[in-house]
Protein backbone atom coordinates (compact mmCIF):
# COMPACT_ATOMS: atom_id res chain seq x y z
CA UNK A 1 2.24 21.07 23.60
CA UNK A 2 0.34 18.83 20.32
CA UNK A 3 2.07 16.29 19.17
CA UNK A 4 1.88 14.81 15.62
CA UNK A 5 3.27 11.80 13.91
CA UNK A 6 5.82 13.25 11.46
CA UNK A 7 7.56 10.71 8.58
CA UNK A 8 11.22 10.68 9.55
CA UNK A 9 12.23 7.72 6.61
CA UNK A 10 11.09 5.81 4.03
CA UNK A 11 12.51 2.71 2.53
CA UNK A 12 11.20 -0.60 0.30
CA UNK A 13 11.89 -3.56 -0.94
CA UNK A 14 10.93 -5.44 -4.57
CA UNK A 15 11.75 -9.59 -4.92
CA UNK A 16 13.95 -9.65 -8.33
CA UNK A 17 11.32 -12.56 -9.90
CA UNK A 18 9.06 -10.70 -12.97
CA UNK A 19 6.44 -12.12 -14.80
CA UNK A 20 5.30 -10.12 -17.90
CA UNK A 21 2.27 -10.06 -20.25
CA UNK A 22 3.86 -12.23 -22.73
CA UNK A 23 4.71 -14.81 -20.11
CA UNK A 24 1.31 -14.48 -18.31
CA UNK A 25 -0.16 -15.30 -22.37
CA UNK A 26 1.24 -18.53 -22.51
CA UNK A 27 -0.94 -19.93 -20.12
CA UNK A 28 -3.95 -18.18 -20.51
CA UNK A 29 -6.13 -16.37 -22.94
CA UNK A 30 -4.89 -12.81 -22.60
CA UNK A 31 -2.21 -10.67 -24.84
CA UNK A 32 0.31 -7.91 -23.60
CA UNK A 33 -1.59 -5.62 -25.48
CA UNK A 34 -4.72 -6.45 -23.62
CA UNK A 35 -3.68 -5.97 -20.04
CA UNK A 36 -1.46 -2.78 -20.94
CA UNK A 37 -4.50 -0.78 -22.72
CA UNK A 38 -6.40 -2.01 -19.03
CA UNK A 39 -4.45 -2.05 -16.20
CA UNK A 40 -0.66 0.11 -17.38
CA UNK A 41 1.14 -3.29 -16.10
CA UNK A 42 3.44 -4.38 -18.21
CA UNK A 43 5.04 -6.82 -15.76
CA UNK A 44 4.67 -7.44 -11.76
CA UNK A 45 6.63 -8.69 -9.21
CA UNK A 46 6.77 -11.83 -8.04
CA UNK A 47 8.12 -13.04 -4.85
CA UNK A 48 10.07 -16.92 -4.46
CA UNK A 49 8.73 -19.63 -2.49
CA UNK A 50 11.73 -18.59 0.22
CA UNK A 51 10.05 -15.02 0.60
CA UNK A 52 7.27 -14.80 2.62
CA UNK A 53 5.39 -11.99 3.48
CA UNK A 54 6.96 -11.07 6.42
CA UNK A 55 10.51 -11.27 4.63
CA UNK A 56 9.48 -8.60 2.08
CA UNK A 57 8.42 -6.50 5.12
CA UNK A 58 11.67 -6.60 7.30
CA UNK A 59 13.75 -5.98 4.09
CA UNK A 60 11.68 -2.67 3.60
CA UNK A 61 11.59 -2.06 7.46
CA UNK A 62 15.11 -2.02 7.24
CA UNK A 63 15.67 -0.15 4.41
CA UNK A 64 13.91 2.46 6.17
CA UNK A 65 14.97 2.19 9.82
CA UNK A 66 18.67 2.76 7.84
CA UNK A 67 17.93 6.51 6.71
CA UNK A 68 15.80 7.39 10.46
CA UNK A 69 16.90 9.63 13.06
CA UNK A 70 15.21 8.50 15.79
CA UNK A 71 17.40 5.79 17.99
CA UNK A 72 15.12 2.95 17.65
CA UNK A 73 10.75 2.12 17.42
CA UNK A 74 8.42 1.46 20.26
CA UNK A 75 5.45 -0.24 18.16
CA UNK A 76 5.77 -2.08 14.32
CA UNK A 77 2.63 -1.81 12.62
CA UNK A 78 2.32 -4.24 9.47
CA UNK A 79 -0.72 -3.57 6.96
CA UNK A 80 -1.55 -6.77 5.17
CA UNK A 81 -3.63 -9.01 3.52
CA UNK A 82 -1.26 -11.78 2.75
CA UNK A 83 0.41 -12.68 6.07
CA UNK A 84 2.67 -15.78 6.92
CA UNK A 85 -0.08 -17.56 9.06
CA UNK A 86 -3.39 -17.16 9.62
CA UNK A 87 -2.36 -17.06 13.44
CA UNK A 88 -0.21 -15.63 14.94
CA UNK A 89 0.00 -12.29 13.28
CA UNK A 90 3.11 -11.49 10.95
CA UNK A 91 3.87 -8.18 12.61
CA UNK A 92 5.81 -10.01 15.36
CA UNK A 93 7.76 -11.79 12.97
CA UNK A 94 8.69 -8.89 10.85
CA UNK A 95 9.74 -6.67 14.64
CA UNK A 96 11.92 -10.23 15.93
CA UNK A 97 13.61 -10.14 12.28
CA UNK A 98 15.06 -6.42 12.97
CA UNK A 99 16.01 -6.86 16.32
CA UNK A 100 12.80 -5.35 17.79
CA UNK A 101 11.81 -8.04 19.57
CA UNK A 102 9.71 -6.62 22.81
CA UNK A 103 8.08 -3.94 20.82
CA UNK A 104 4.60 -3.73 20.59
CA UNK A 105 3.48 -5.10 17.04
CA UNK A 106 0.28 -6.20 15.03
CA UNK A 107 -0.83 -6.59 11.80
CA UNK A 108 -3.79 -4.44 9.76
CA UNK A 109 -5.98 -6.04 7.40
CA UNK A 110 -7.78 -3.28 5.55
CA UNK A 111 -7.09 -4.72 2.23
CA UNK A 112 -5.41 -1.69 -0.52
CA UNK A 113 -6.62 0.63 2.19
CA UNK A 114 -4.37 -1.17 4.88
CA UNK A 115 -1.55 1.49 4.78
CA UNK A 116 -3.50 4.19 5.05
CA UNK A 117 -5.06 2.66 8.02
CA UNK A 118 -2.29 1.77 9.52
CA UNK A 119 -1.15 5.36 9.19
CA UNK A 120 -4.59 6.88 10.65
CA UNK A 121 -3.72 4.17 13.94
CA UNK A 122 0.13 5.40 14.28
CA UNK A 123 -0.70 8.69 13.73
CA UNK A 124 -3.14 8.50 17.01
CA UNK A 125 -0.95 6.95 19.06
CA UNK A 126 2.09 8.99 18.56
CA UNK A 127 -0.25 11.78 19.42
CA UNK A 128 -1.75 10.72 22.05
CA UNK A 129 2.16 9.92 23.37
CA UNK A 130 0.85 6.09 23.56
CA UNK A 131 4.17 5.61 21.03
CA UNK A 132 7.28 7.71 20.79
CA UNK A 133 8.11 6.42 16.91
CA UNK A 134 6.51 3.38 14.47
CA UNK A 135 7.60 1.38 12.26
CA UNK A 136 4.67 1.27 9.82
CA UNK A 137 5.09 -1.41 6.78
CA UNK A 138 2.81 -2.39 4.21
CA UNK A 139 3.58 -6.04 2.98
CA UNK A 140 2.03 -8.31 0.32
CA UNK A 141 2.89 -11.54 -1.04
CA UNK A 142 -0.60 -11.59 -3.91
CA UNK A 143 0.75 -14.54 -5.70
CA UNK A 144 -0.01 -16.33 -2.44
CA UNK A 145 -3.75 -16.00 -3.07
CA UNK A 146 -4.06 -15.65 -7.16
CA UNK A 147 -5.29 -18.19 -9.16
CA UNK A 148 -3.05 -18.78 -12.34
CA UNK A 149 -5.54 -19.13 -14.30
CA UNK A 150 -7.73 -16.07 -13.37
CA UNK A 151 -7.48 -13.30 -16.23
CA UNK A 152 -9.26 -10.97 -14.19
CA UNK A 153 -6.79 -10.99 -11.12
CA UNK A 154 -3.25 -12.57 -11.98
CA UNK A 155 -1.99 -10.04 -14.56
CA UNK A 156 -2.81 -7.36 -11.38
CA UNK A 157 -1.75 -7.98 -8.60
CA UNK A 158 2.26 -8.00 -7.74
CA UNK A 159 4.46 -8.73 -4.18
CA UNK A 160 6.67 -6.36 -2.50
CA UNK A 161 6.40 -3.89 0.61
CA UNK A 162 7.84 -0.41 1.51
CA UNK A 163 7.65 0.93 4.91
CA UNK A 164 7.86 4.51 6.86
CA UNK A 165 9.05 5.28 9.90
CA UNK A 166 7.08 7.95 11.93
CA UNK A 167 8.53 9.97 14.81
CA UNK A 168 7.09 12.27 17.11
CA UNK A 169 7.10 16.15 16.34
CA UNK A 170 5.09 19.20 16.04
CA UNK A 171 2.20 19.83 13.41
CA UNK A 172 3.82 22.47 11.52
CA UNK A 173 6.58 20.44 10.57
CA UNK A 174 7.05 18.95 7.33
CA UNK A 175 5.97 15.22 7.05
CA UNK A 176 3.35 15.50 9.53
CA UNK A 177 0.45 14.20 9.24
CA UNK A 178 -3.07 15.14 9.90
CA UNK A 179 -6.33 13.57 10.02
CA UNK A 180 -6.86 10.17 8.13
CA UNK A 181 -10.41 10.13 7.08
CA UNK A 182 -11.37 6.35 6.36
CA UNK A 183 -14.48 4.52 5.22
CA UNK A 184 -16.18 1.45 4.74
CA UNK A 185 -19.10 -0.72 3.76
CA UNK A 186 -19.33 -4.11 4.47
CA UNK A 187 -22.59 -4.94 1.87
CA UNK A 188 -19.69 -4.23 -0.46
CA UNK A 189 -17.67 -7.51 0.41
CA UNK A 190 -18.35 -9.62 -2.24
CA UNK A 191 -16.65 -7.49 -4.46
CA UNK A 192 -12.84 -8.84 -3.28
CA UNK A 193 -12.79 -11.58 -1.60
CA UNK A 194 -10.98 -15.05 -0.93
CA UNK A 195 -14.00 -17.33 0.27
CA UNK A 196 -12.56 -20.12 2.15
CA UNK A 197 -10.62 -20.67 5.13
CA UNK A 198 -12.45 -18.27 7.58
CA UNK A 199 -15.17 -18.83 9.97
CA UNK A 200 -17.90 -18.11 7.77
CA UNK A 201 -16.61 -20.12 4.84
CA UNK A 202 -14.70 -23.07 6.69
CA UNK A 203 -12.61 -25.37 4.07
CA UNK A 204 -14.44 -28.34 2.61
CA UNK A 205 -13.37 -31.35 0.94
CA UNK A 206 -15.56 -30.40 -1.91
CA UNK A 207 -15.00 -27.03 -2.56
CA UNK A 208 -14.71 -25.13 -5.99
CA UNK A 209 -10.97 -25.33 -6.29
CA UNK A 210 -11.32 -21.18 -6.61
CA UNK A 211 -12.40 -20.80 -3.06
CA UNK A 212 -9.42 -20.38 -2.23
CA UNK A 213 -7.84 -17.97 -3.35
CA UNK A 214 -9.15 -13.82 -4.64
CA UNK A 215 -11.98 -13.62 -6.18
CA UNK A 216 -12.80 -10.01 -7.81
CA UNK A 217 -15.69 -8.49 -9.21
CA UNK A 218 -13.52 -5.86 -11.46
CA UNK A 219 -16.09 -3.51 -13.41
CA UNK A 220 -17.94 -3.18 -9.88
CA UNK A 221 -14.76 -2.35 -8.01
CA UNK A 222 -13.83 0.04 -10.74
CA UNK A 223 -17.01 1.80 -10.14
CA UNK A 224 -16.83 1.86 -6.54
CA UNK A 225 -12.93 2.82 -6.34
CA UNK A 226 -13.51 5.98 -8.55
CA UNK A 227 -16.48 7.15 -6.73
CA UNK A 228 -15.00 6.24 -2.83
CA UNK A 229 -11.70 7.94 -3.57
CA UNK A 230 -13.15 11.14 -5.31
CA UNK A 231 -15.32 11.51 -2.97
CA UNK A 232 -13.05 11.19 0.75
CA UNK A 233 -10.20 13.00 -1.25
CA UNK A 234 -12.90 16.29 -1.36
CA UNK A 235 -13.27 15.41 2.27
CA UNK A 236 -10.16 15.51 3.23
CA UNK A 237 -9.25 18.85 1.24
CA UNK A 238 -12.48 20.24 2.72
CA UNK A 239 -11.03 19.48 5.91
CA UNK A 240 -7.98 21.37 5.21
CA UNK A 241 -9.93 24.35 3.92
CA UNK A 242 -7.50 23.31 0.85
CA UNK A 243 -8.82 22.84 -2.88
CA UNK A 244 -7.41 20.42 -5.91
CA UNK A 245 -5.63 23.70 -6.78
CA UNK A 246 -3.37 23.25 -3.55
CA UNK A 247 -2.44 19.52 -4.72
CA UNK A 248 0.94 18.87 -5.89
CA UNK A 249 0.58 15.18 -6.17
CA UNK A 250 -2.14 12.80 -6.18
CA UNK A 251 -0.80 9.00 -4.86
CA UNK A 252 -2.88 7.08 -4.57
CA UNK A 253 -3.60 3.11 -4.40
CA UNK A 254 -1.98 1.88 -7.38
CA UNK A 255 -4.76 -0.29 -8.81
CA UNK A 256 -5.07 -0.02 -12.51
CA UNK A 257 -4.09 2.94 -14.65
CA UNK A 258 -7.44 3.54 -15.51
CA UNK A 259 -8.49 4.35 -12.11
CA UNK A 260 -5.60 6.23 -11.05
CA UNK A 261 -6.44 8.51 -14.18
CA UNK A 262 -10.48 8.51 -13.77
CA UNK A 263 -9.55 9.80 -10.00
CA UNK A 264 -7.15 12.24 -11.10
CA UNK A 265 -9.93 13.62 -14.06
CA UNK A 266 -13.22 13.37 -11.47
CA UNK A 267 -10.99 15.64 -8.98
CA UNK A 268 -10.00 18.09 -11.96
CA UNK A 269 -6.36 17.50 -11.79
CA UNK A 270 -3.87 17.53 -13.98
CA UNK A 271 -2.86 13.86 -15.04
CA UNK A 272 0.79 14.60 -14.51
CA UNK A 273 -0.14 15.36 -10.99
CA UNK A 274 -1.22 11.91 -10.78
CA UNK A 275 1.87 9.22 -9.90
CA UNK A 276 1.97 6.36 -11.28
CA UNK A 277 4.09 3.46 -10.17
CA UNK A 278 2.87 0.14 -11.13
CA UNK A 279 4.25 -0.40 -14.97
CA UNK A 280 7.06 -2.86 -13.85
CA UNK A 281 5.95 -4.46 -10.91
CA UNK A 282 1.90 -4.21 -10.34
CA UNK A 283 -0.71 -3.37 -8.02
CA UNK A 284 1.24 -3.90 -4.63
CA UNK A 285 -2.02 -3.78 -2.69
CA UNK A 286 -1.31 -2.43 1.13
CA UNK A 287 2.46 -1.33 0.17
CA UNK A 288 1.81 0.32 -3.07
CA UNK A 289 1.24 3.94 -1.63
CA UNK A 290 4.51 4.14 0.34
CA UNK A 291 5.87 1.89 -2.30
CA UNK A 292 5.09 4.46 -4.65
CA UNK A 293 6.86 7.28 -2.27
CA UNK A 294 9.84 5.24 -1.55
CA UNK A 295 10.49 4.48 -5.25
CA UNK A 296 9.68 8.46 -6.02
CA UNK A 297 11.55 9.34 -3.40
CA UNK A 298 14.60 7.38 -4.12
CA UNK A 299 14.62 8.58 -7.90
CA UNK A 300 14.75 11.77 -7.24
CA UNK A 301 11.10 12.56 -8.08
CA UNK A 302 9.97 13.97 -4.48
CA UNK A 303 12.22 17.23 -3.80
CA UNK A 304 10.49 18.04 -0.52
CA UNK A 305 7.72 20.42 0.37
CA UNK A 306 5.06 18.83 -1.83
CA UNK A 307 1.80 18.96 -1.47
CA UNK A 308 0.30 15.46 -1.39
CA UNK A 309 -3.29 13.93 -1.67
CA UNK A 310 -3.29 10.43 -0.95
CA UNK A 311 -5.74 7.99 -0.90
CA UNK A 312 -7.26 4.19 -1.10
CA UNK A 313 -9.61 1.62 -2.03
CA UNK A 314 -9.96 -1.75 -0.80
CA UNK A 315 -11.68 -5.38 -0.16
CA UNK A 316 -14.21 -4.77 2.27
CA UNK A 317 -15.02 -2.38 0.79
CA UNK A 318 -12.81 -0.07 2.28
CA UNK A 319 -11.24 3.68 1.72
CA UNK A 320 -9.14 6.15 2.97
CA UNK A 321 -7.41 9.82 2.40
CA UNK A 322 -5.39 12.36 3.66
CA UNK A 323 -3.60 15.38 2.88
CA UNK A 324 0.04 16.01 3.87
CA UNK A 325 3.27 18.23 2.52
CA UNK A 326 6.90 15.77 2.11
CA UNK A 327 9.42 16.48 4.43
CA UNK A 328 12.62 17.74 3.01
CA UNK A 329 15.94 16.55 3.76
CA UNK A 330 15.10 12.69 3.74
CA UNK A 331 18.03 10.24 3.33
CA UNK A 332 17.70 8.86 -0.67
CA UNK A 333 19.83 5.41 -0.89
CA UNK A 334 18.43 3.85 1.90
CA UNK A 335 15.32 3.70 -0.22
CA UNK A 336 17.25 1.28 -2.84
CA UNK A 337 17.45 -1.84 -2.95
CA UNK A 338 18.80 -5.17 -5.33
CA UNK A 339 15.44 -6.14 -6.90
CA UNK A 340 14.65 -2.56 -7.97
CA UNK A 341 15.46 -2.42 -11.62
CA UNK A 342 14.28 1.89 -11.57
């Protein structure tokens, strides 16, 4: 009998700390008004020196393990680009932290496409019956790699994580999910990037104080973004023998308004089929797609039975998307929590 991976819960987590546009002015040359008409952000979240990465990702994980059926996970799955340590991996952390020590774990570094990933790799295991359920978080602490100074990345990028739990079940069901089509080009990796510290770039005494943190190339990645996304979003309705008129909702990577609503116009959808979930707390990176559906989810937004295109683009360059309908019936509290002010 086939087995898919079918979401079973969802649940996130936001740090309280905000920085707004007028706050983000004081210290460099930018205006609220400028980084509204550009990115939609009006503020973005911003995590303590306390909260690492792999705190924002248990909180979520357990936010979401709250509201699942299934008894407990055999694998935890975190998709990130900010972890703890360079070694060991922050998955492990994030598993020991809600009790799951002696599950399998690892971490995903695909960049903004890290979620979707993550969900191709959980999806293929719970097939396969190589996993009975996952954990699957996507966790980012930005502020960690952001230079304060940069215009073109700080008033972007925020901290948080959501995660979904996936269960074994049938293909028909809603929540399951189907193919994951993902993409990359590495010629493209200049375009986000954080030079220093890896093997290629070692640290040096006499480095450009930059090096180490993102570096972003944003009229390039604009370009790209629109162009990757369009294009594996027709691929994965093609797949489906589905069209844009099938779509109920377009989520995708919450980058910048502007791309979210350039995707949504070179697909020929309807803007208000577009979601958009980045005003108060930023582009989220890896979490902001099930950050997106948690926060949707948990207002009330997502009824059940929708028909969803998501999809991502990333550092790397990577890029991702797939086509699935929400499951009905999910629990909606456990997808609250303190430092959500929606």
């Amino acid at each position: 009998m086939a087995r898919a991976a079918v979401i079973d819960a969802i649940g996130h987590y936001l740090p309280e700390g905000r920085e707004t546009n007028d706050e983000l002015a004081l210290r460099m040359d930018t205006s609220d008004e400028w980084i509204r008409t550009r990115t939609g952000i009006r503020a973005r979240a911003r995590a303590g020196d306390d909260e690492p990465t792999s705190l924002l990702g248990a909180r979520a994980g357990r936010a979401a393990l709250a509201g699942a059926t299934v008894p407990d996970v055999d694998l935890v799955i975190v998709a990130t680009t900010t972890p703890d340590m360079k070694c060991p991996a922050t998955a492990p952390v994030v598993a020991s932290e809600l009790g799951l020590a002696g599950a399998g774990s690892f971490d995903m570094n695909s960049a903004c496409t890290g979620f979707l990933a993550g969900l191709g790799v959980a999806s293929g295991l719970i097939s396969r019956g190589d996993a009975r359920a996952v954990l699957l978080v996507g966790a980012e602490k930005y502020s960690s790699i952001i230079y304060p100074n940069d215009r073109g990345t700080a008033p972007i990028f925020g901290d948080g994580a959501a995660a979904m739990v996936l269960r074994a079940g049938d293909p028909d069901e809603l929540g399951a999910v189907g193919r994951v089509h993902l993409g990359s080009d590495g010629n493209l990796w200049s375009l986000a990037h954080v030079r220093s510290g890896g093997s290629a770039f070692p640290r040096a005494a006499e480095e450009d104080p930059h090096d180490p943190y993102l570096r972003m190339d944003g009229r390039a990645t604009y370009r790209h973004a629109v162009a990757r996304m369009t294009e594996t979003c027709r691929a994965a309705l093609a797949d489906r023998s589905m069209t844009v008129d099938d779509v109920d909702l377009l989520v995708a990577h919450q980058a910048n308004v502007r791309i979210l609503n350039e995707v949504a116009r070179e697909l020929g959808l309807d803007a208000e089929k577009s979601l958009v979930d980045l005003t108060d707390i930023g582009n989220t990176a890896a979490a902001s797609i099930p950050m997106a559906l948690s926060r949707a989810h948990a207002n009330g937004v997502l009824a059940g039975k929708e028909r969803m295109l998501l999809t991502a683009f990333g550092a790397g360059a990577s890029w991702g998307a797939t086509v699935l309908q929400w499951p009905a019936g999910l629990s909606q509290e456990t997808s609250r929590n303190s430092g959500d002010d929606n």
